[in-house]
PDB file of N, CA and C in Angstrom:
ATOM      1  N   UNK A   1     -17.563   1.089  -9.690  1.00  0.00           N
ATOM      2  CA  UNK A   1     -16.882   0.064 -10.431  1.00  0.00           C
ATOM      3  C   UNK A   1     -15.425   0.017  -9.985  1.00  0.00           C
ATOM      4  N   UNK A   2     -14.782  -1.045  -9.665  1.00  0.00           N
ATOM      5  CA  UNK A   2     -13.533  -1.198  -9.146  1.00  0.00           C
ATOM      6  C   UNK A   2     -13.095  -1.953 -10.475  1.00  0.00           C
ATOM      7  N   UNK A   3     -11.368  -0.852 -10.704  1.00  0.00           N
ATOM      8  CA  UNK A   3     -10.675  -1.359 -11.803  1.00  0.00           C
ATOM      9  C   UNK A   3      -9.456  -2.358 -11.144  1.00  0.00           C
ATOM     10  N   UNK A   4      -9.253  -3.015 -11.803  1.00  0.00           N
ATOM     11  CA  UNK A   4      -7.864  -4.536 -11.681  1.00  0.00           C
ATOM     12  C   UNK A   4      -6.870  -3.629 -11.949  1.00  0.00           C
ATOM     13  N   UNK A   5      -6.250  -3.796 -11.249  1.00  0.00           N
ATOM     14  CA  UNK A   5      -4.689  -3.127 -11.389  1.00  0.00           C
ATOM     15  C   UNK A   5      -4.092  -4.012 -12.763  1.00  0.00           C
ATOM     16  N   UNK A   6      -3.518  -3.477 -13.416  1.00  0.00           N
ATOM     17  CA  UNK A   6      -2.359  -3.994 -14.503  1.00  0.00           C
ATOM     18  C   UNK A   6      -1.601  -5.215 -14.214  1.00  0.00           C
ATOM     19  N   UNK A   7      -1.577  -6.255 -14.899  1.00  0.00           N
ATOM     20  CA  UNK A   7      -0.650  -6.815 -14.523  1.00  0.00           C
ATOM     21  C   UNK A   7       0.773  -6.702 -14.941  1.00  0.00           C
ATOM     22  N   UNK A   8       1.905  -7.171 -14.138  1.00  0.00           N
ATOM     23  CA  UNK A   8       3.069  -6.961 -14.674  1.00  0.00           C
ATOM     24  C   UNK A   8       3.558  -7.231 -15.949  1.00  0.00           C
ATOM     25  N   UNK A   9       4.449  -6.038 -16.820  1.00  0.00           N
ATOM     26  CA  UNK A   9       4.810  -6.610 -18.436  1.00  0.00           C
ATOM     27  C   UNK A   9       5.792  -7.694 -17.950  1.00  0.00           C
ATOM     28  N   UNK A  10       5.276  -9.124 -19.005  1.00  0.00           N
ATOM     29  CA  UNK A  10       6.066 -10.388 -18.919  1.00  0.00           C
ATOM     30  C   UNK A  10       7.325 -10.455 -19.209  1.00  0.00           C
ATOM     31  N   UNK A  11       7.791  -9.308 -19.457  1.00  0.00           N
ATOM     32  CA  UNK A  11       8.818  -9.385 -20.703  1.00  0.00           C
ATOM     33  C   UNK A  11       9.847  -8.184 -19.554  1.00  0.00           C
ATOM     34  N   UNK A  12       9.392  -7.795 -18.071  1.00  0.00           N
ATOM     35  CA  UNK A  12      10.106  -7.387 -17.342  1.00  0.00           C
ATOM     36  C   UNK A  12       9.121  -7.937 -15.843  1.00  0.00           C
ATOM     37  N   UNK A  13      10.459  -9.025 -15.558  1.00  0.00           N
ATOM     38  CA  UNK A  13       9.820  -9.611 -14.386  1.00  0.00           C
ATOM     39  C   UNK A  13      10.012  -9.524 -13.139  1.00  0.00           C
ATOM     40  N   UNK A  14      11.302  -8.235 -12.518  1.00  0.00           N
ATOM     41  CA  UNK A  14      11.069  -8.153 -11.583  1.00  0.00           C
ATOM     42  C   UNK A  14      10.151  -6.632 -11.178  1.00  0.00           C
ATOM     43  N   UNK A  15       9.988  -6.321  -9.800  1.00  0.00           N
ATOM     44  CA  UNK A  15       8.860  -5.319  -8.998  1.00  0.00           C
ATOM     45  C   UNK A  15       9.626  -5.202  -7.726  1.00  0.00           C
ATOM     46  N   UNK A  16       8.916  -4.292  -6.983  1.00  0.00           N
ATOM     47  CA  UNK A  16       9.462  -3.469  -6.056  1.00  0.00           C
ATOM     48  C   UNK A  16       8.382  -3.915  -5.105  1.00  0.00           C
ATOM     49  N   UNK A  17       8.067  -4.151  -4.149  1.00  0.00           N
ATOM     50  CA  UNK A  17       7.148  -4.553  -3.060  1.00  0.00           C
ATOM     51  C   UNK A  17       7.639  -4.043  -1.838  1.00  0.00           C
ATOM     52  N   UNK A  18       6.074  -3.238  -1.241  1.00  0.00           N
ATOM     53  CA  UNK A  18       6.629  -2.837  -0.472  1.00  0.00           C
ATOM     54  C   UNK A  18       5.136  -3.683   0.740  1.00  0.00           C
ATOM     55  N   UNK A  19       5.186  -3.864   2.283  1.00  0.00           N
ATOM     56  CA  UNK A  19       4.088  -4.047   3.259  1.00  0.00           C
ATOM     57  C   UNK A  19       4.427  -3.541   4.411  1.00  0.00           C
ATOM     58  N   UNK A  20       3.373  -2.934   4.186  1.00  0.00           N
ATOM     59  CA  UNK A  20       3.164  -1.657   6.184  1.00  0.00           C
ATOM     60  C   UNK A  20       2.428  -3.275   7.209  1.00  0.00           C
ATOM     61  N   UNK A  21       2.230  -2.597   7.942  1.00  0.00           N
ATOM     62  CA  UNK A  21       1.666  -3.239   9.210  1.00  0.00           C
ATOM     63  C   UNK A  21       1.916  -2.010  10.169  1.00  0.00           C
ATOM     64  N   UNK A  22       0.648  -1.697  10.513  1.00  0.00           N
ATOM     65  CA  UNK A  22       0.096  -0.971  12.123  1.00  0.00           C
ATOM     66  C   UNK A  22      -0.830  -1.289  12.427  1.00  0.00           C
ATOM     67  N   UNK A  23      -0.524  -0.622  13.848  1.00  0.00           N
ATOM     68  CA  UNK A  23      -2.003  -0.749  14.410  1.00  0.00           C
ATOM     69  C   UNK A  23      -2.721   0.470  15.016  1.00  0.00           C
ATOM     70  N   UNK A  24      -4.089   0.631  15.163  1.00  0.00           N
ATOM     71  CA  UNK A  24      -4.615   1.800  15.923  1.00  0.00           C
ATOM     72  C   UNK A  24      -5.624   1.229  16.910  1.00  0.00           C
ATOM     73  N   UNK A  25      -6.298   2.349  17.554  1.00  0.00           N
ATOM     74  CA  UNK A  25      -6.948   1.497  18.744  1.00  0.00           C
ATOM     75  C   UNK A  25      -8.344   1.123  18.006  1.00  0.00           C
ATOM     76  N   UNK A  26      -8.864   0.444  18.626  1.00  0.00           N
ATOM     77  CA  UNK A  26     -10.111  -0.073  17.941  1.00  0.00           C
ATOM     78  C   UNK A  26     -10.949   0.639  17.421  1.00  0.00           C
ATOM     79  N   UNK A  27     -11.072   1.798  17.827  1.00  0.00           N
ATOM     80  CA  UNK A  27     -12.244   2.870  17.703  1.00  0.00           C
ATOM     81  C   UNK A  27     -11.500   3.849  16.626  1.00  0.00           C
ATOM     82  N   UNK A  28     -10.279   3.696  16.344  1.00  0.00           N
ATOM     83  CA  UNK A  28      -9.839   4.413  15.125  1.00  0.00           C
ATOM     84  C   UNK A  28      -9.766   4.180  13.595  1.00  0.00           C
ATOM     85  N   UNK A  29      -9.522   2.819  13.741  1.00  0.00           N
ATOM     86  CA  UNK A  29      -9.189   1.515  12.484  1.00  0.00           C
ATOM     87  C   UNK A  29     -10.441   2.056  11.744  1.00  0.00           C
ATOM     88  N   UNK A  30     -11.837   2.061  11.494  1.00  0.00           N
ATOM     89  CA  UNK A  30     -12.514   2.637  10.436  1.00  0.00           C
ATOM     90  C   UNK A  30     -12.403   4.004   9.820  1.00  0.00           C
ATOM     91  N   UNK A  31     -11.656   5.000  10.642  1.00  0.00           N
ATOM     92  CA  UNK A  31     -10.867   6.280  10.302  1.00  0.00           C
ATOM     93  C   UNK A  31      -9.876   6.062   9.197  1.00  0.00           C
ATOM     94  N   UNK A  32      -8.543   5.095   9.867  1.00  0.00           N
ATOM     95  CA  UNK A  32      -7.938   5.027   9.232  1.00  0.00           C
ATOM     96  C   UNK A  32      -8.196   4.081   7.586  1.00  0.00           C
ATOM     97  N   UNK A  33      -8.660   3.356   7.602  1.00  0.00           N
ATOM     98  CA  UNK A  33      -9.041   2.498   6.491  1.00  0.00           C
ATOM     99  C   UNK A  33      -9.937   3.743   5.816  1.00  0.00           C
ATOM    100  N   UNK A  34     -10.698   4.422   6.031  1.00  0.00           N
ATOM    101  CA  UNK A  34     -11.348   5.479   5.186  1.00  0.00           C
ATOM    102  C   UNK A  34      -9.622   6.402   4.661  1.00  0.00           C
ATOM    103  N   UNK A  35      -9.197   6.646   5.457  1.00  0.00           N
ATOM    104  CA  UNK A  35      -8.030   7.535   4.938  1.00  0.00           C
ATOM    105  C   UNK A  35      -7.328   7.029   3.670  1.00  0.00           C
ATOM    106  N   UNK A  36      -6.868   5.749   3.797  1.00  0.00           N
ATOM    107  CA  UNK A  36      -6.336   4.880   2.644  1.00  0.00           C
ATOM    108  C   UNK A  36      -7.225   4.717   1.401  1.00  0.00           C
ATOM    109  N   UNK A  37      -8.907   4.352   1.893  1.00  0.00           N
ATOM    110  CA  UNK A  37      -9.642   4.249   0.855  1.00  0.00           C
ATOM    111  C   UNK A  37      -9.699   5.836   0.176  1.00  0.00           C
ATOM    112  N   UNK A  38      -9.558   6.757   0.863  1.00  0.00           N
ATOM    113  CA  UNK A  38      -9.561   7.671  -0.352  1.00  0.00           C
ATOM    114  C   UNK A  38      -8.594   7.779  -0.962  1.00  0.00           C
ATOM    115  N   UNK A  39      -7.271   7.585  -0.697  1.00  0.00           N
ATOM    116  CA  UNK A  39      -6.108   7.650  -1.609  1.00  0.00           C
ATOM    117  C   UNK A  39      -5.832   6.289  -2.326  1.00  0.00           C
ATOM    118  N   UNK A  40      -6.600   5.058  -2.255  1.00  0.00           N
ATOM    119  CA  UNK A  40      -6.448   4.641  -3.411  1.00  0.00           C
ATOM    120  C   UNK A  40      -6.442   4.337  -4.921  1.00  0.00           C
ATOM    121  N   UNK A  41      -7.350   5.676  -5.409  1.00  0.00           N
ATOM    122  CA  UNK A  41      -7.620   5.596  -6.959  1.00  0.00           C
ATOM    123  C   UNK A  41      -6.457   7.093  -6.589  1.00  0.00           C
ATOM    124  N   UNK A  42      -5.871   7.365  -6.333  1.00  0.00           N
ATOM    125  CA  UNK A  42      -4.369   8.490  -6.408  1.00  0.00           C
ATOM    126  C   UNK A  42      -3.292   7.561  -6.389  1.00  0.00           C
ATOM    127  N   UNK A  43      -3.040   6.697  -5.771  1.00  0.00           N
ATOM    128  CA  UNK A  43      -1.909   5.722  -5.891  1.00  0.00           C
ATOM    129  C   UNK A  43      -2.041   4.905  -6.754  1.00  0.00           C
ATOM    130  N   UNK A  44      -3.318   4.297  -7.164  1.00  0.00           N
ATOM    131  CA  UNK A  44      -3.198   3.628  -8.240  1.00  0.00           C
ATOM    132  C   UNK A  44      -3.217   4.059  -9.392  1.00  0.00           C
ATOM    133  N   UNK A  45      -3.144   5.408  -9.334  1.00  0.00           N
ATOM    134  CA  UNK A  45      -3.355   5.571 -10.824  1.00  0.00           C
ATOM    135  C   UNK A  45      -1.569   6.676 -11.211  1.00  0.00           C
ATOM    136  N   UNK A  46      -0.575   6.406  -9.963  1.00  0.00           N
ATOM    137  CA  UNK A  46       0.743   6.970 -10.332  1.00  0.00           C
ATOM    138  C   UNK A  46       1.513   5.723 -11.043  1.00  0.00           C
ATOM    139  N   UNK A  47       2.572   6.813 -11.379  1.00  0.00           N
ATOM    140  CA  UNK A  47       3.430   5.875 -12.649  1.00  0.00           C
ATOM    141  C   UNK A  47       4.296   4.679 -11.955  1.00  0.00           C
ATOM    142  N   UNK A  48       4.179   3.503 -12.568  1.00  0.00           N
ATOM    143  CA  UNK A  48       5.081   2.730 -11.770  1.00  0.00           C
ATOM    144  C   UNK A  48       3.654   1.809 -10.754  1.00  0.00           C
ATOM    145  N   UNK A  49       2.448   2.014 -10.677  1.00  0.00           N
ATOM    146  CA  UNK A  49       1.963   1.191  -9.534  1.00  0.00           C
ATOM    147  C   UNK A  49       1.303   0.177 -10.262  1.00  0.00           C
ATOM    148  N   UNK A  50       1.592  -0.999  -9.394  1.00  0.00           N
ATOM    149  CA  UNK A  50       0.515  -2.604 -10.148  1.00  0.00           C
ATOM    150  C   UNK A  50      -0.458  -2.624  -9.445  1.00  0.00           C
ATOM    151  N   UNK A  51      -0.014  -2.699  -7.684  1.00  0.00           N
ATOM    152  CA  UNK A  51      -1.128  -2.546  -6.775  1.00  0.00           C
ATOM    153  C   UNK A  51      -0.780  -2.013  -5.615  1.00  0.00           C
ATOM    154  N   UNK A  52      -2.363  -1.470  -5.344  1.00  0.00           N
ATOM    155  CA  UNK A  52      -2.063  -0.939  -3.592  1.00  0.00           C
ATOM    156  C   UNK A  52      -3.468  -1.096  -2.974  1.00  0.00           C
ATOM    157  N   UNK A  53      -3.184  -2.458  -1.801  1.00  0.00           N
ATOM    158  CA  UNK A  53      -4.098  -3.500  -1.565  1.00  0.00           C
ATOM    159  C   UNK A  53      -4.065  -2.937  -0.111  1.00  0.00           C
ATOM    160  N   UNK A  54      -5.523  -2.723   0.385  1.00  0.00           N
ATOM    161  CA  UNK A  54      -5.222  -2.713   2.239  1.00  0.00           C
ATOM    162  C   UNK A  54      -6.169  -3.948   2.510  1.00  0.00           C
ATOM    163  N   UNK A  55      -5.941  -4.304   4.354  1.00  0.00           N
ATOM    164  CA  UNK A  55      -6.174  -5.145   4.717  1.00  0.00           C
ATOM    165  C   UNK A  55      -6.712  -4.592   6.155  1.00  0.00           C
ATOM    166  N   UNK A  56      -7.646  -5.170   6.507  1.00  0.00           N
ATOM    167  CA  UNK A  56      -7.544  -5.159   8.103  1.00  0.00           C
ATOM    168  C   UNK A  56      -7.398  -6.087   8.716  1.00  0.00           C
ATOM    169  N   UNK A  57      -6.530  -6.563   9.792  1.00  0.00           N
ATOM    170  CA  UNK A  57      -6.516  -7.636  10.322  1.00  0.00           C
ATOM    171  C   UNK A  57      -8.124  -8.585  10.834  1.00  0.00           C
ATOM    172  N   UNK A  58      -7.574  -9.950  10.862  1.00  0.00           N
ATOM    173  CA  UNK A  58      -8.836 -10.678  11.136  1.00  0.00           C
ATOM    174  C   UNK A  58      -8.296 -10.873  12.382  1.00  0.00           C
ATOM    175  N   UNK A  59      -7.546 -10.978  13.123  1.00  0.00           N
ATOM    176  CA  UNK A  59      -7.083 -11.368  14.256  1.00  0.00           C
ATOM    177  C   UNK A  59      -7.724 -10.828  15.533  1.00  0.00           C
ATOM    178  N   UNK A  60      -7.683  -9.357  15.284  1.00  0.00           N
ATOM    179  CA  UNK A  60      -7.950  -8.304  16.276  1.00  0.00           C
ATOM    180  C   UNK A  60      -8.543  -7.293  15.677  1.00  0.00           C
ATOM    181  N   UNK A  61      -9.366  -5.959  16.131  1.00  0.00           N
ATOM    182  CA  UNK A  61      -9.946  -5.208  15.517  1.00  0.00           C
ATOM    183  C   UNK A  61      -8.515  -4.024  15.611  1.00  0.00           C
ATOM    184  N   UNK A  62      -7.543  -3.632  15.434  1.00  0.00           N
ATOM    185  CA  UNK A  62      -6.583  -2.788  15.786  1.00  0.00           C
ATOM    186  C   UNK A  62      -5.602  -2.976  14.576  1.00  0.00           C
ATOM    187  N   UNK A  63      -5.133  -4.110  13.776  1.00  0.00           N
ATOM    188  CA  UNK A  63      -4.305  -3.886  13.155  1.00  0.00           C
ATOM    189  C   UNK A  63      -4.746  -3.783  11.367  1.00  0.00           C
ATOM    190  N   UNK A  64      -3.870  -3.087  10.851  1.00  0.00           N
ATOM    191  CA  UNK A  64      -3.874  -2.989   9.207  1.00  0.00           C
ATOM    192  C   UNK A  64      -3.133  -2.750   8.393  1.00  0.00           C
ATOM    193  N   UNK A  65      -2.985  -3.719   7.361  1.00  0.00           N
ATOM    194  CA  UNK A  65      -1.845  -3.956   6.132  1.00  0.00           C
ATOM    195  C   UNK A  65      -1.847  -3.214   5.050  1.00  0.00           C
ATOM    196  N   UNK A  66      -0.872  -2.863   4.727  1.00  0.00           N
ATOM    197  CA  UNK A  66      -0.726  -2.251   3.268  1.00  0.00           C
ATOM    198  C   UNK A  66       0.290  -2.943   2.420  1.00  0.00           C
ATOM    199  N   UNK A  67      -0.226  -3.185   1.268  1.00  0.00           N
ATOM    200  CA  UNK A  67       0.787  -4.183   0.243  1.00  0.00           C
ATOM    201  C   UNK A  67       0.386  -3.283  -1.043  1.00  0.00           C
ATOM    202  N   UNK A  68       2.344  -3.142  -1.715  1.00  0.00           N
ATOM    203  CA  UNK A  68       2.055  -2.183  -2.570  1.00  0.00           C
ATOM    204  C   UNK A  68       2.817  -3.298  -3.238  1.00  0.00           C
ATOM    205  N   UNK A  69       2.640  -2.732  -4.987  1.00  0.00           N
ATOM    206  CA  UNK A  69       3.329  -3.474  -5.612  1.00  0.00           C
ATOM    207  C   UNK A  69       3.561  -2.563  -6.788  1.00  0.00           C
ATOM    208  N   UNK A  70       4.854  -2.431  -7.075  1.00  0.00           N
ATOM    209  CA  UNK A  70       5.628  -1.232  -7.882  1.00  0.00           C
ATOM    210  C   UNK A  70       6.423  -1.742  -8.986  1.00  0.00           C
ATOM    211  N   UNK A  71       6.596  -1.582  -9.987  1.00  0.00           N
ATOM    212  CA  UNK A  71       7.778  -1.460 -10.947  1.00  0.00           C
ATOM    213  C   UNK A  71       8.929  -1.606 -10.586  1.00  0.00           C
ATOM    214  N   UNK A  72       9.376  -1.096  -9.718  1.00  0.00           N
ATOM    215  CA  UNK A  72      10.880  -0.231  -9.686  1.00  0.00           C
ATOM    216  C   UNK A  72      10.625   0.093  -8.343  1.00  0.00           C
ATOM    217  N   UNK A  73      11.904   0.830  -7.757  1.00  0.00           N
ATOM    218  CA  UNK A  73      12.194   1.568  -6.188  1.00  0.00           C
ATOM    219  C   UNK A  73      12.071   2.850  -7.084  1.00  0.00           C
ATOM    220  N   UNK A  74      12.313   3.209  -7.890  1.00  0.00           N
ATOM    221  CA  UNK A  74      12.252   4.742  -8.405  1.00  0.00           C
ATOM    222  C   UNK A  74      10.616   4.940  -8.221  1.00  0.00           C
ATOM    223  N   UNK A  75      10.067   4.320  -8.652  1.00  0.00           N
ATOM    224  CA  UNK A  75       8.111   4.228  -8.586  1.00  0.00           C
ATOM    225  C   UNK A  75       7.874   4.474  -7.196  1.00  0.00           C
ATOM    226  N   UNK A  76       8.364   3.495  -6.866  1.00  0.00           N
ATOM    227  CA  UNK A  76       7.663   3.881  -4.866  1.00  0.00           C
ATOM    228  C   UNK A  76       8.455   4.791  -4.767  1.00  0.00           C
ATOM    229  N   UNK A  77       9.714   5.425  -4.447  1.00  0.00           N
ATOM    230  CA  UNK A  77      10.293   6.742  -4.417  1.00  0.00           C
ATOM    231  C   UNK A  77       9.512   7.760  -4.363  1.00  0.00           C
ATOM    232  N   UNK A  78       8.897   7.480  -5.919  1.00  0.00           N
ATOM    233  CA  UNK A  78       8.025   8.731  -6.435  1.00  0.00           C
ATOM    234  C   UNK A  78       6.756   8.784  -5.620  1.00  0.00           C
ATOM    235  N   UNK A  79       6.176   7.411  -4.740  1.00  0.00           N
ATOM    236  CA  UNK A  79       5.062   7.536  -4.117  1.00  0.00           C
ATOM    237  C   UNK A  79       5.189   7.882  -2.645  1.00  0.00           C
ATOM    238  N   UNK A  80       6.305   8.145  -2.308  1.00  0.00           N
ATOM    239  CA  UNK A  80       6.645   8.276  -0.607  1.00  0.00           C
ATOM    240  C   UNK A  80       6.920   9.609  -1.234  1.00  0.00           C
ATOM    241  N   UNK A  81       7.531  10.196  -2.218  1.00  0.00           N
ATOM    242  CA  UNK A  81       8.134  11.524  -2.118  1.00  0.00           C
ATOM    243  C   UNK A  81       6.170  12.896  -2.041  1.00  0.00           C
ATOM    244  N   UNK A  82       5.189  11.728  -2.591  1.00  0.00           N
ATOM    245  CA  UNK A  82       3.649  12.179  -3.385  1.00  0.00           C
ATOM    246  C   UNK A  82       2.711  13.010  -2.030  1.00  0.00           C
ATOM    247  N   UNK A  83       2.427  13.838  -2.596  1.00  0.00           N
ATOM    248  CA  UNK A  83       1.340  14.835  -2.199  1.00  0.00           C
ATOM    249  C   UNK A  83       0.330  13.481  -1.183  1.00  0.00           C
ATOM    250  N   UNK A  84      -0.162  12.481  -1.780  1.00  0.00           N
ATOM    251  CA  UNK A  84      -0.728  11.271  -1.391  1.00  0.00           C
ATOM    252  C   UNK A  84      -0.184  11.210   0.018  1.00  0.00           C
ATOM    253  N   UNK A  85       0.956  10.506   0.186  1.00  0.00           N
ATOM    254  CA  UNK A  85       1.700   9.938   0.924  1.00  0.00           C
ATOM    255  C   UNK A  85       1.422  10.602   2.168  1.00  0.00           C
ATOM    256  N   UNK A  86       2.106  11.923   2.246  1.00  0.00           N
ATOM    257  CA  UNK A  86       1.688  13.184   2.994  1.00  0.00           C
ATOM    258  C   UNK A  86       0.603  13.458   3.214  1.00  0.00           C
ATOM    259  N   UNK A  87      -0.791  12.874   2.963  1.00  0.00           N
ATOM    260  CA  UNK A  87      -1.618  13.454   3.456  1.00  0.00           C
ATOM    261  C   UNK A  87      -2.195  12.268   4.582  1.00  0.00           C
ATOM    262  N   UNK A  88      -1.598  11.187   3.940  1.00  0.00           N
ATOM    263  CA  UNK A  88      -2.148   9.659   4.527  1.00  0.00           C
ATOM    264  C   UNK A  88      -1.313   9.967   5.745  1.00  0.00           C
ATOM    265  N   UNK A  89       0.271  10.357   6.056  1.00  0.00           N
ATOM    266  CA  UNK A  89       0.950  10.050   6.940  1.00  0.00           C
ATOM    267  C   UNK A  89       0.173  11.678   7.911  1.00  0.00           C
ATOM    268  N   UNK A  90      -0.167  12.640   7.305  1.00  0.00           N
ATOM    269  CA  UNK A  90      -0.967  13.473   8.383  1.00  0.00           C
ATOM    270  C   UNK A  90      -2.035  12.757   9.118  1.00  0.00           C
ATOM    271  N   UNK A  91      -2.836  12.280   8.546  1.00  0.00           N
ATOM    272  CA  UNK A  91      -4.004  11.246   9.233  1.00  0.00           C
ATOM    273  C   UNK A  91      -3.576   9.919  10.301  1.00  0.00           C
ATOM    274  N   UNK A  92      -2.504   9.382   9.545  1.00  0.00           N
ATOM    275  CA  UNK A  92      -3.026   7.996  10.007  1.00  0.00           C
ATOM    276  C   UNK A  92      -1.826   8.118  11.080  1.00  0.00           C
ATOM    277  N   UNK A  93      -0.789   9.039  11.423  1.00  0.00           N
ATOM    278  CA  UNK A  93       0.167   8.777  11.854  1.00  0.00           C
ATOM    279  C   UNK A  93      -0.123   8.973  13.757  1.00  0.00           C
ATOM    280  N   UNK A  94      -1.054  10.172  13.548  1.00  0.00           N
ATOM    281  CA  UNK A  94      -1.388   9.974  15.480  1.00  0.00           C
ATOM    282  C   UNK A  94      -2.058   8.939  15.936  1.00  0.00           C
ATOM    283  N   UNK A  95      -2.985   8.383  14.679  1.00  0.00           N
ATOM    284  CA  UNK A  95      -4.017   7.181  14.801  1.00  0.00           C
ATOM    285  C   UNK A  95      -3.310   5.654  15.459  1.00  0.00           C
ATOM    286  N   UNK A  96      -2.033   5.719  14.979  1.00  0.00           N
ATOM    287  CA  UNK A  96      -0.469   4.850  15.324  1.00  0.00           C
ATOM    288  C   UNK A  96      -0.557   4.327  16.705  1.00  0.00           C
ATOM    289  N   UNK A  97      -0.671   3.268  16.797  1.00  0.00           N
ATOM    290  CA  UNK A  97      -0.407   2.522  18.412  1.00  0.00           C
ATOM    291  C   UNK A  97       0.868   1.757  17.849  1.00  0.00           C
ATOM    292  N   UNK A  98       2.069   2.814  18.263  1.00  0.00           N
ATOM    293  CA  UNK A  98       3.340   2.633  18.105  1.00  0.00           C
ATOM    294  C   UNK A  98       3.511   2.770  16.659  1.00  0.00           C
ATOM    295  N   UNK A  99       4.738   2.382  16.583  1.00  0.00           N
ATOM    296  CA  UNK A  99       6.170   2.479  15.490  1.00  0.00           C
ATOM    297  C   UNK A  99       5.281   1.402  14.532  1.00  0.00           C
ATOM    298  N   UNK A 100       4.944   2.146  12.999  1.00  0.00           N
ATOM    299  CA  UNK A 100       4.472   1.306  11.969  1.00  0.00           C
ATOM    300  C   UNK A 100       5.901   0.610  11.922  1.00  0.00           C
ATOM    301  N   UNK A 101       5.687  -0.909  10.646  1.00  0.00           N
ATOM    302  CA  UNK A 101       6.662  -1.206  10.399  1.00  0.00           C
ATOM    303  C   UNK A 101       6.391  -1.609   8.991  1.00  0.00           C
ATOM    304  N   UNK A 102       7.696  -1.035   7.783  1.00  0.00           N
ATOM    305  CA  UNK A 102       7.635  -1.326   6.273  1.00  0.00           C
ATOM    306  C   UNK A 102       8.280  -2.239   6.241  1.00  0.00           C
ATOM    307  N   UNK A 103       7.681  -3.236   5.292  1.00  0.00           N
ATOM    308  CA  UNK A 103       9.090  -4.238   4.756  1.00  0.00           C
ATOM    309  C   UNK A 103       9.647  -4.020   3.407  1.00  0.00           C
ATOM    310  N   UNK A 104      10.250  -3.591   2.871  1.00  0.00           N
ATOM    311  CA  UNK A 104      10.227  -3.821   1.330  1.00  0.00           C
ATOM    312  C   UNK A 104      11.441  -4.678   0.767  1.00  0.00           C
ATOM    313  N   UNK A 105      10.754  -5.151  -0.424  1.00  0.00           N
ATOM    314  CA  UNK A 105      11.571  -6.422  -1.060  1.00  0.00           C
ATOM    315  C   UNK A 105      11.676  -5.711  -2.630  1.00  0.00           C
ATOM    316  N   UNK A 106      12.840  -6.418  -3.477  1.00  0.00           N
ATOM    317  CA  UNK A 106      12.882  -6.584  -4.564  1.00  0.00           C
ATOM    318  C   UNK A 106      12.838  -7.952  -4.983  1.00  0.00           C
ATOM    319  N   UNK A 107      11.505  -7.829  -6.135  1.00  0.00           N
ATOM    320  CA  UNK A 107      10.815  -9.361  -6.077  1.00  0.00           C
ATOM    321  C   UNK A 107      11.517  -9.393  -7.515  1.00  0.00           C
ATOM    322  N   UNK A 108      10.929 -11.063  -7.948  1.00  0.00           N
ATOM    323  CA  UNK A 108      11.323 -11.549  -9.382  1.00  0.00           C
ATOM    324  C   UNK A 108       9.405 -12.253  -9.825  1.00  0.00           C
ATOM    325  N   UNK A 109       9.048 -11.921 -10.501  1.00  0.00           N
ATOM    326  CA  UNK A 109       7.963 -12.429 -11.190  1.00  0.00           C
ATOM    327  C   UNK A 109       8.217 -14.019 -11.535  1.00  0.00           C
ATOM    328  N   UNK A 110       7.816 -14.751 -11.013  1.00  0.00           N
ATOM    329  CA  UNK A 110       7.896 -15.961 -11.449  1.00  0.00           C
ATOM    330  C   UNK A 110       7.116 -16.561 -12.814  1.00  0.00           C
ATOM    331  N   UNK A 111       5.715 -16.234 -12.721  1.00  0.00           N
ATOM    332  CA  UNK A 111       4.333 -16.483 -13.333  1.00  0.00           C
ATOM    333  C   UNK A 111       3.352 -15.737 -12.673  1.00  0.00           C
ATOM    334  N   UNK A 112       2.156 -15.067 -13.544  1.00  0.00           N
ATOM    335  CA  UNK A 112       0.661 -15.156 -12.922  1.00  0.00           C
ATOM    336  C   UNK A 112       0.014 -16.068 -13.779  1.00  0.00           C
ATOM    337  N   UNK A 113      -1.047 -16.555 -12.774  1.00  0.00           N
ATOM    338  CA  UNK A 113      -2.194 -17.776 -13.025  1.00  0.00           C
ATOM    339  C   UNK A 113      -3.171 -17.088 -12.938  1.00  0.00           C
ATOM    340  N   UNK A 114      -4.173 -17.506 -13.646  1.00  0.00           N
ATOM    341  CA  UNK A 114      -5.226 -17.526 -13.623  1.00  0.00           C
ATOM    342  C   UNK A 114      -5.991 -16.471 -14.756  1.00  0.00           C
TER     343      UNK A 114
END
């Protein structure tokens, strides 16, 4: 059973967003996506997380996204500083065809629909 992440309290509308992008070679990308899939009921269930969404690219078989979505920079703080973090960056980091790249933003909640 897959649980819905929380949505944001209305009544505090901005979040912390963070998105990876790498890539690995073709023959690694189901490694790495297993690595993430096990640490996602550990990240989602630390203080401060709304979501933590992966992706694999449709483009090419080599690349894959990570979109987090946090409370606060103190929240993701707490998830880069996490036992988690460290075990994902032992795995996935030789798997690396080159320099990952993070973006992170401080967002404003506009509305959710639906």
């Amino acid at each position: 059973m897959t649980t819905r992440p929380s949505p944001p309290d209305p009544r505090r509308s901005s979040m912390f967003i963070a998105i990876l992008d790498f890539s690995t070679a073709a023959a690694d990308r189901p490694a790495a996506l297993a690595q993430l899939d096990r640490e996602r009921g550990q990240v989602q269930g630390m203080p401060g997380n709304i979501a933590f969404r992966v992706y694999a690219g449709r483009e090419d078989d080599t690349q894959i996204t990570v979109v987090h979505e946090w409370q606060d920079e103190a929240s993701f703080a707490g998830y880069v500083d996490s036992a988690s973090f460290a075990r994902s960056g032992q795995v996935l980091r030789p798997m690396m065809a080159g320099a990952p790249v993070s973006r992170r933003f401080r967002a404003e909640l506009v509305e959710t629909v639906g």
